[in-house]
C-alpha atoms as a PDB file:
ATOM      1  CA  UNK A   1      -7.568  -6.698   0.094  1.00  0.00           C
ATOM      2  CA  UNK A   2     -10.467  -6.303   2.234  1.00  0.00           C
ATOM      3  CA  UNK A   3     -11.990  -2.790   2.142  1.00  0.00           C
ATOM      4  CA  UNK A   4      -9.266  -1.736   0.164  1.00  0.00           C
ATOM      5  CA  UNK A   5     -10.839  -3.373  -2.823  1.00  0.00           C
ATOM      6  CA  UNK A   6     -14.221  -1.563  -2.142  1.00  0.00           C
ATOM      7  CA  UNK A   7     -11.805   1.728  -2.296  1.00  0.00           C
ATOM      8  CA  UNK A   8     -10.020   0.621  -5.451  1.00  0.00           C
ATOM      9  CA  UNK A   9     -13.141  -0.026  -7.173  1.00  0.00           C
ATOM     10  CA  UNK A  10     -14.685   3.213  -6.011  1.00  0.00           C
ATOM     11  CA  UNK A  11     -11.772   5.300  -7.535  1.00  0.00           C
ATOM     12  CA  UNK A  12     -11.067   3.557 -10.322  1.00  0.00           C
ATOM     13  CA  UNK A  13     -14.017   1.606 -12.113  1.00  0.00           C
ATOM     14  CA  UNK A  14     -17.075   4.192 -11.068  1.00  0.00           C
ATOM     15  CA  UNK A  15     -17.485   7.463 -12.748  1.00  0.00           C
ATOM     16  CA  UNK A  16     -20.831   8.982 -11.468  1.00  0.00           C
ATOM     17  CA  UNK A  17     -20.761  11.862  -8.962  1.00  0.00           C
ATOM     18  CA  UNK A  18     -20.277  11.293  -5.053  1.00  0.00           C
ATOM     19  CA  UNK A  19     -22.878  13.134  -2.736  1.00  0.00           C
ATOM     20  CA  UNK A  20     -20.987  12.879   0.262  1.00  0.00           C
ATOM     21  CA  UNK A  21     -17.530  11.100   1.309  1.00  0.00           C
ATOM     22  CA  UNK A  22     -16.377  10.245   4.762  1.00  0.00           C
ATOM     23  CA  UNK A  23     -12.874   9.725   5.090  1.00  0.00           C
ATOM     24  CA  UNK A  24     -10.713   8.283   8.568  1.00  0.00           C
ATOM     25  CA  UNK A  25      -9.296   6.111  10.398  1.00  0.00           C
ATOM     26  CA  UNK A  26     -11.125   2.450  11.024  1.00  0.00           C
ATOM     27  CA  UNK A  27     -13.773   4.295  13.757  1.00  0.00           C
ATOM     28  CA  UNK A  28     -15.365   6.022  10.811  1.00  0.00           C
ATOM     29  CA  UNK A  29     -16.844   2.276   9.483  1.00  0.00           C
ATOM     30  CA  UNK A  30     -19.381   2.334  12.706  1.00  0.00           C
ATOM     31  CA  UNK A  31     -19.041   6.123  13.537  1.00  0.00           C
ATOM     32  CA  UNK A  32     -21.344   6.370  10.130  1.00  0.00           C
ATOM     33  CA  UNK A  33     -24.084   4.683   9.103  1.00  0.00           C
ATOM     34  CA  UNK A  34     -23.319   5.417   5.582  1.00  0.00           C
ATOM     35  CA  UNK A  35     -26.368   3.195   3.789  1.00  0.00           C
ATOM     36  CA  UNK A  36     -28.540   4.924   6.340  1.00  0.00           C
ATOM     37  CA  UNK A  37     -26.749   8.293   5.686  1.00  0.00           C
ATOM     38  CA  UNK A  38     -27.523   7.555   1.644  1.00  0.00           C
ATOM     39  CA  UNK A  39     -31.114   6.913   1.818  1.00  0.00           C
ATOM     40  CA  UNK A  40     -31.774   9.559   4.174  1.00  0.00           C
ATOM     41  CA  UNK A  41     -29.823  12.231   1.740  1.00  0.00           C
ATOM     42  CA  UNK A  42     -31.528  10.651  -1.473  1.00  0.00           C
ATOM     43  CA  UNK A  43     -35.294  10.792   0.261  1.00  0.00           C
ATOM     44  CA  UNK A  44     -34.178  14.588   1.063  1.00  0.00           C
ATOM     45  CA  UNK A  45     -32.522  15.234  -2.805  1.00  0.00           C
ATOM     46  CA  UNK A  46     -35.676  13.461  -4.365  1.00  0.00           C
ATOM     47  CA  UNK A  47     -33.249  11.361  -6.452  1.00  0.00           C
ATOM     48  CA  UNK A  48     -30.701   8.792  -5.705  1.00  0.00           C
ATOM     49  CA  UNK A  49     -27.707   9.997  -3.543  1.00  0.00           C
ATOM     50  CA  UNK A  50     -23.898   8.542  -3.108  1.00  0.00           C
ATOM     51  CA  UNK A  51     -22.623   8.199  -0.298  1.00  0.00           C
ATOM     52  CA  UNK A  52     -19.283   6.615   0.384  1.00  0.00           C
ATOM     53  CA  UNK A  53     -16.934   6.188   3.715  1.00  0.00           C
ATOM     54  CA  UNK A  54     -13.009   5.435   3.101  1.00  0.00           C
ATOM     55  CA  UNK A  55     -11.575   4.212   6.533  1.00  0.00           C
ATOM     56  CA  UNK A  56      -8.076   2.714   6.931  1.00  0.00           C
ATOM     57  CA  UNK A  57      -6.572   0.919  10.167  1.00  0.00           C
ATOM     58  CA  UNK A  58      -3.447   3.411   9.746  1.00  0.00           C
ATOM     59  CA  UNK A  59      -1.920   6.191  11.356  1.00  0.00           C
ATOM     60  CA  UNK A  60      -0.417   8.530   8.647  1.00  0.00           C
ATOM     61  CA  UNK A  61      -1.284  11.363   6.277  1.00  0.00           C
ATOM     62  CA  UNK A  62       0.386  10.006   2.741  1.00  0.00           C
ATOM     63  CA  UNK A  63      -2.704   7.833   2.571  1.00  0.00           C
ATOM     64  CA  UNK A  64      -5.547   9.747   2.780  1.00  0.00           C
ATOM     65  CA  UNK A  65      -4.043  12.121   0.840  1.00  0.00           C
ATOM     66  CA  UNK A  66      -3.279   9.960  -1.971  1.00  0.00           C
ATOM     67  CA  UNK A  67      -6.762   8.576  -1.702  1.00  0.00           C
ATOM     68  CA  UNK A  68      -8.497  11.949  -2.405  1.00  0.00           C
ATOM     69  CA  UNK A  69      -5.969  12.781  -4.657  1.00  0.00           C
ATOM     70  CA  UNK A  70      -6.819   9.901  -7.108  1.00  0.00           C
ATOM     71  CA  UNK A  71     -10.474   9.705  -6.418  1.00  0.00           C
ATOM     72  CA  UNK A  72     -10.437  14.010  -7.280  1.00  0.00           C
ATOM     73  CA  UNK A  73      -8.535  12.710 -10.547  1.00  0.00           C
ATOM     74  CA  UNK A  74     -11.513  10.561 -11.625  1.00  0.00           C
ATOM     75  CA  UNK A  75     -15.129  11.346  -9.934  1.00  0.00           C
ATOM     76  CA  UNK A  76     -16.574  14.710  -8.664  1.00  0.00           C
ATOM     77  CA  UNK A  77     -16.934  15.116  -4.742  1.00  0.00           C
ATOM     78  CA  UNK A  78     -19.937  17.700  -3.891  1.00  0.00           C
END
């Protein structure tokens, strides 16, 4: 499953808040630095920050909708 596993696990077996989440196409995995993203957010919050990227190597817009549908079900997005 790939990355898909890493998105699976992130909607479905983790419960704390998300800072920030980036969601697109395959580009978005080196378009953001998300680890650098996270620290930088967290030094600015003064606590520890989540922040997540969802890419997919598909064209369509059942998936990312489904996606943030099911992670919206489960965590809190600020």
């Amino acid at each position: 499953m790939g990355e898909y596993s890493f998105i699976k696990e992130e909607i479905f077996n983790k419960n704390e808040d998300i800072d920030i989440l980036f969601l697109g196409g395959s580009i978005i995995w080196n378009a953001i630095d998300t680890p650098y993203v996270q620290k930088a957010l967290s030094e600015k919050l003064g606590r520890p920050a989540k922040v997540v990227t969802f890419g997919f190597y598909f064209s369509s817009f059942d998936i990312p909708y489904t996606l943030v549908r099911d992670l919206l079900e489960k965590r809190r997005v600020k």
